[in-house]
C-alpha atoms as a PDB file:
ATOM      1  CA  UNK A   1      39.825 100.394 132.050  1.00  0.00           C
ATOM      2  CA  UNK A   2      40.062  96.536 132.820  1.00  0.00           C
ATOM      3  CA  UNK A   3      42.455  96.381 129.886  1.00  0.00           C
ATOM      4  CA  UNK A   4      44.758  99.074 131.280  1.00  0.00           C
ATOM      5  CA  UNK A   5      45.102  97.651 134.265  1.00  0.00           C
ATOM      6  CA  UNK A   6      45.478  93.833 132.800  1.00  0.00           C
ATOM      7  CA  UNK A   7      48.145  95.517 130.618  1.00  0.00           C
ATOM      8  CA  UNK A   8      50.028  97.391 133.635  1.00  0.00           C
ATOM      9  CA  UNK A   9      50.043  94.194 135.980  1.00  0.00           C
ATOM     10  CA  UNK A  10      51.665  92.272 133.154  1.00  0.00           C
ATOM     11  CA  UNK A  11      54.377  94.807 131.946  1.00  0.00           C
ATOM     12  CA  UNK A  12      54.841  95.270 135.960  1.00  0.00           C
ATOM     13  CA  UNK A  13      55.432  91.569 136.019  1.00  0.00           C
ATOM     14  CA  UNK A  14      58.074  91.256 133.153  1.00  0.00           C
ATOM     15  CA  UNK A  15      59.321  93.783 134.843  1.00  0.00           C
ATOM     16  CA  UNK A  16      60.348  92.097 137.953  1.00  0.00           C
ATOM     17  CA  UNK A  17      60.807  88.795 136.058  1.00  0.00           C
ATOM     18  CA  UNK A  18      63.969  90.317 134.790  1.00  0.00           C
ATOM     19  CA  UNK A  19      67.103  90.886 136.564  1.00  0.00           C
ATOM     20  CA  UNK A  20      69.507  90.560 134.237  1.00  0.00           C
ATOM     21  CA  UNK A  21      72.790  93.200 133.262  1.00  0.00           C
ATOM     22  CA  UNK A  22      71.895  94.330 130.210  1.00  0.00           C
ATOM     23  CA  UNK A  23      75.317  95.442 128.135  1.00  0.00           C
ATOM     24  CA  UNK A  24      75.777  98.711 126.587  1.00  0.00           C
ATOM     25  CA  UNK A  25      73.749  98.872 123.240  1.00  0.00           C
ATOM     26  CA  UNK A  26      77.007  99.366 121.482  1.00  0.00           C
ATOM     27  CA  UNK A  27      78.565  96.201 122.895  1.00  0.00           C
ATOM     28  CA  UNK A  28      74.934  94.940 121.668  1.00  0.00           C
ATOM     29  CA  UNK A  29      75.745  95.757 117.947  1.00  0.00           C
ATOM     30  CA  UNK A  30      79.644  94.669 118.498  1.00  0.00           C
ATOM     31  CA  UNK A  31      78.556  90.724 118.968  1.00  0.00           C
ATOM     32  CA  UNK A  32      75.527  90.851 116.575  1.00  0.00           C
ATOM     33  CA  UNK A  33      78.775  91.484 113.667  1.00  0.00           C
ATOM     34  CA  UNK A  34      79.753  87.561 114.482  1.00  0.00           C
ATOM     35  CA  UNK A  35      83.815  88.395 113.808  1.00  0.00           C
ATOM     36  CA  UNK A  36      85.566  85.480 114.894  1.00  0.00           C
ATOM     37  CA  UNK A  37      87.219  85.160 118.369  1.00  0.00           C
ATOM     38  CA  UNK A  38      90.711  86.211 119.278  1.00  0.00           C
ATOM     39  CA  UNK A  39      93.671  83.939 118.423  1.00  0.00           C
ATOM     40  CA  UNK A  40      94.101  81.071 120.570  1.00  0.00           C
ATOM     41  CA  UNK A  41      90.575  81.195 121.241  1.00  0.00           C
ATOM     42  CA  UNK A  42      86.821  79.945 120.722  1.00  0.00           C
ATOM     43  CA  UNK A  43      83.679  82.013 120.798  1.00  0.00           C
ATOM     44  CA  UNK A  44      80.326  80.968 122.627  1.00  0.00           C
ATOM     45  CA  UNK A  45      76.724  82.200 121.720  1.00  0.00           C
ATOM     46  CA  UNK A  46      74.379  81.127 124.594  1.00  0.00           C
ATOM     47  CA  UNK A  47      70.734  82.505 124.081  1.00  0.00           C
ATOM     48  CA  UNK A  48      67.384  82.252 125.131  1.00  0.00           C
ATOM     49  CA  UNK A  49      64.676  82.658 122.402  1.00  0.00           C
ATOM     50  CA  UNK A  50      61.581  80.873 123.029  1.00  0.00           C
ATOM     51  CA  UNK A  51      58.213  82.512 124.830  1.00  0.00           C
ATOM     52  CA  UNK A  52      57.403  79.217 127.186  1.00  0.00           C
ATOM     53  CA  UNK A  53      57.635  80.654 130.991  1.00  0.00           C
ATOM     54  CA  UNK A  54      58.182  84.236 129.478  1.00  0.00           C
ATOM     55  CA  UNK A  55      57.835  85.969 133.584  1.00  0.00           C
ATOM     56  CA  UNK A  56      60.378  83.316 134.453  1.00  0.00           C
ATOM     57  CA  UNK A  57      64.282  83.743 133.478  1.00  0.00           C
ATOM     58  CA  UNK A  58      66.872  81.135 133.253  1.00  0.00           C
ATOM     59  CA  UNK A  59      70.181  80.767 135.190  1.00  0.00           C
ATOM     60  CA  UNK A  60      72.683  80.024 132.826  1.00  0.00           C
ATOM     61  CA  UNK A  61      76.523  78.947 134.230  1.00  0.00           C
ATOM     62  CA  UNK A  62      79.566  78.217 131.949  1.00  0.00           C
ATOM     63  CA  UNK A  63      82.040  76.041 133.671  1.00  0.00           C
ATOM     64  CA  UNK A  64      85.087  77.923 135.098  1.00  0.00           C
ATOM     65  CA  UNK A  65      83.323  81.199 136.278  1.00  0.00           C
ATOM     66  CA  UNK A  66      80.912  82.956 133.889  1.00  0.00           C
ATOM     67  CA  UNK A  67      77.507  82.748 134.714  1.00  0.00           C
ATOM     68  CA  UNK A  68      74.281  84.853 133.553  1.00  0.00           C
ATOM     69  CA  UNK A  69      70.728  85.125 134.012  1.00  0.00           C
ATOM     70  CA  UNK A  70      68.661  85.301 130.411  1.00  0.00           C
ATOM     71  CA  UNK A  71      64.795  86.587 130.350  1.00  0.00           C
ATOM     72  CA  UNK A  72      63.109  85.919 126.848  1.00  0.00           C
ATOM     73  CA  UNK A  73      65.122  87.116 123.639  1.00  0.00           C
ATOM     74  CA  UNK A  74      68.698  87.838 125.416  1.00  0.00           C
ATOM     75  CA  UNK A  75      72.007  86.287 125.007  1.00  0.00           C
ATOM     76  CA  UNK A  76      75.316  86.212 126.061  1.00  0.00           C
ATOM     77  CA  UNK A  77      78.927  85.870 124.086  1.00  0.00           C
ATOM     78  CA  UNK A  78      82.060  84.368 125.641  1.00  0.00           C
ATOM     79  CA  UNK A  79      85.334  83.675 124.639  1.00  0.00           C
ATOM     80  CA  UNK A  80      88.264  81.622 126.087  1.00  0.00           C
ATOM     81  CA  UNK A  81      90.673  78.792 125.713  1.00  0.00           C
ATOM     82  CA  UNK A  82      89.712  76.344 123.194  1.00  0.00           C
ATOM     83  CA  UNK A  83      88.427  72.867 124.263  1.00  0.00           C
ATOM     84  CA  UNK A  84      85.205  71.231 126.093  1.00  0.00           C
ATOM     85  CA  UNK A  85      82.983  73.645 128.076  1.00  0.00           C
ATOM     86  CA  UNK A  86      80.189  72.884 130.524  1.00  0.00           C
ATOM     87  CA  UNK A  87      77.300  74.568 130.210  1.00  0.00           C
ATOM     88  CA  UNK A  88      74.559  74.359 132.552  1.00  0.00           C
ATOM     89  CA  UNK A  89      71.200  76.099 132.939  1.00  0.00           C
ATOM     90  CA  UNK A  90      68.516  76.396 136.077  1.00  0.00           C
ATOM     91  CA  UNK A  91      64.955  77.490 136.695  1.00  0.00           C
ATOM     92  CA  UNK A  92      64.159  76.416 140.405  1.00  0.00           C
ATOM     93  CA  UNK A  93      65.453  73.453 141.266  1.00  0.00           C
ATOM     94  CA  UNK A  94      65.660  72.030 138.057  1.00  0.00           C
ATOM     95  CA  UNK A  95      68.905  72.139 136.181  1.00  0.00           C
ATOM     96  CA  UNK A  96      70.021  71.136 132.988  1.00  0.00           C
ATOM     97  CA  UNK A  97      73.450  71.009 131.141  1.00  0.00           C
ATOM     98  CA  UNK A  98      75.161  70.349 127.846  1.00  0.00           C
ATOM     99  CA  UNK A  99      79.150  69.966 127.307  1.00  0.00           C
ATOM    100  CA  UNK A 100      80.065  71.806 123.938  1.00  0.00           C
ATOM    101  CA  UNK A 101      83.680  71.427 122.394  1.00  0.00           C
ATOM    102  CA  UNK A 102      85.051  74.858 121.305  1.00  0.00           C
ATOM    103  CA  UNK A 103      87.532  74.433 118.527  1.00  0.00           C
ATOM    104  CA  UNK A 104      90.634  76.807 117.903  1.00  0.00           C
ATOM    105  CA  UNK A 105      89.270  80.133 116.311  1.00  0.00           C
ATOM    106  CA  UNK A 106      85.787  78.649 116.015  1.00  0.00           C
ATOM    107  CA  UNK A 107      82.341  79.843 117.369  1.00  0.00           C
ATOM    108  CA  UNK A 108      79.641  77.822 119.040  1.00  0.00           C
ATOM    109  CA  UNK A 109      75.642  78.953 119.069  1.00  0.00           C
ATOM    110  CA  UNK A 110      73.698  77.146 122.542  1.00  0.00           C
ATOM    111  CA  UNK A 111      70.308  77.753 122.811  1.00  0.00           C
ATOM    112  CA  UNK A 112      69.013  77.141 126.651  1.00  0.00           C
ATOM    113  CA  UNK A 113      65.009  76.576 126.678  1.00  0.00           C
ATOM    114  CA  UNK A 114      62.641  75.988 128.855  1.00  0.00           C
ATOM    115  CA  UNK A 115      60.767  72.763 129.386  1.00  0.00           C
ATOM    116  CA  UNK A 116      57.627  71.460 130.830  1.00  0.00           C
ATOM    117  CA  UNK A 117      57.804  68.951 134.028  1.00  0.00           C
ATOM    118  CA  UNK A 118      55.199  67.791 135.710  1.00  0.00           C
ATOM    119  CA  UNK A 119      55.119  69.920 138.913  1.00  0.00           C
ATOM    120  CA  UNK A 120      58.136  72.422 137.594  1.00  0.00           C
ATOM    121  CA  UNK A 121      59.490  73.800 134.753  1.00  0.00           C
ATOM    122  CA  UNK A 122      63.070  72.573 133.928  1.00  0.00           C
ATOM    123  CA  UNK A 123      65.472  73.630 131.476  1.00  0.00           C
ATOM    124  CA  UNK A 124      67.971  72.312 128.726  1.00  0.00           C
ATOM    125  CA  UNK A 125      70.886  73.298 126.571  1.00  0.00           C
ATOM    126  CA  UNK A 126      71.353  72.427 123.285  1.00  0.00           C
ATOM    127  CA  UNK A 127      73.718  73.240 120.436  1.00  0.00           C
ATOM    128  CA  UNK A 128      72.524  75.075 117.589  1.00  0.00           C
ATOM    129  CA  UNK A 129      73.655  75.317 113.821  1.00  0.00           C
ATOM    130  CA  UNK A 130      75.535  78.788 112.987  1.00  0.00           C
ATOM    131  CA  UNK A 131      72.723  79.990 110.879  1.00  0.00           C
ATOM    132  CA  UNK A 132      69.970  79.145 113.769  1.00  0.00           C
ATOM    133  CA  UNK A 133      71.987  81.101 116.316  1.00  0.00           C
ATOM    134  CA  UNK A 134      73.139  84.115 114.687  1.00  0.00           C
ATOM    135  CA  UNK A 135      69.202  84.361 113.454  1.00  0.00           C
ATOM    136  CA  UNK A 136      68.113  84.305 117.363  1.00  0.00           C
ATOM    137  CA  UNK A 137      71.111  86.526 118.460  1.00  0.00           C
ATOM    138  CA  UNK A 138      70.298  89.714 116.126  1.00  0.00           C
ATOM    139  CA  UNK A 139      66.217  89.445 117.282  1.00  0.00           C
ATOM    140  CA  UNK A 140      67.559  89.546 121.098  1.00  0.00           C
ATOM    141  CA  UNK A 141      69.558  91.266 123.565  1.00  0.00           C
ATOM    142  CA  UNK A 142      73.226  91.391 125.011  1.00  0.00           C
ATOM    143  CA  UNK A 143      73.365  90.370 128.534  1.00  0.00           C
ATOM    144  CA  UNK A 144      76.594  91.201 130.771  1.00  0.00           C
ATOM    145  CA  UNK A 145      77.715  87.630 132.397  1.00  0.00           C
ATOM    146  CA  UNK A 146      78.127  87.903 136.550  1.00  0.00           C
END
């Protein structure tokens, strides 16, 4: 009985941890093929794949308007002009932020993590190598960005 109820508060817990828009499961498949972005245009992978503060999500915002909110094992995929992007995270009041240069036709894997602080978890983002990414994006889930 104890273990029923330890299981139930935690799955009620993740539960309420998460507030993200999860896309369609077919839009899910669609970005987990890795085609290359649109002409005139770079692709962006940001993901979230590690277990540290699993109950606890992380804001993620892309310079010039997208923004998202990624619980363990989700990810996002952008795509716009070519150039540098901004990409910050958030947990709290901590914020992190990486700038990642999209080239022509060309896609880009960021992994945003949490990290340990002293009194507060923080967060970072960090580019990833294609073959790291794509591994973390088909063992998640497609988020909708806000």
């Amino acid at each position: 009985m104890r273990r029923v109820l330890s299981l139930s508060l935690l799955l009620g817990l993740a539960a309420c941890a998460n507030n993200a828009q999860m896309a369609p499961p077919q839009d899910d498949q669609q970005a987990k093929q890795f085609e290359p972005p649109a002409s005139s245009k770079g692709a962006l992978y940001i993901y979230r794949h590690e277990w540290m503060g699993f109950m606890k999500p992380v804001d993620v915002q892309v310079a010039g308007g997208a923004s998202a909110t990624l619980p363990v094992n989700t990810y996002l995929r952008l795509e716009g002009p070519p150039g540098p992007v901004e990409v910050d995270c958030k947990v709290g009041d901590k914020q992190g932020a990486a700038q990642i240069d999209i080239a022509d036709g060309r896609t880009r894997y960021v992994e945003v993590s949490m990290t340990s602080g002293l009194w507060a978890p923080g967060c970072q983002v960090a580019e990833v190598a294609p073959e790291v990414g794509r591994a973390a994006v088909r063992a998640s889930r497609r988020v909708e960005p806000q």
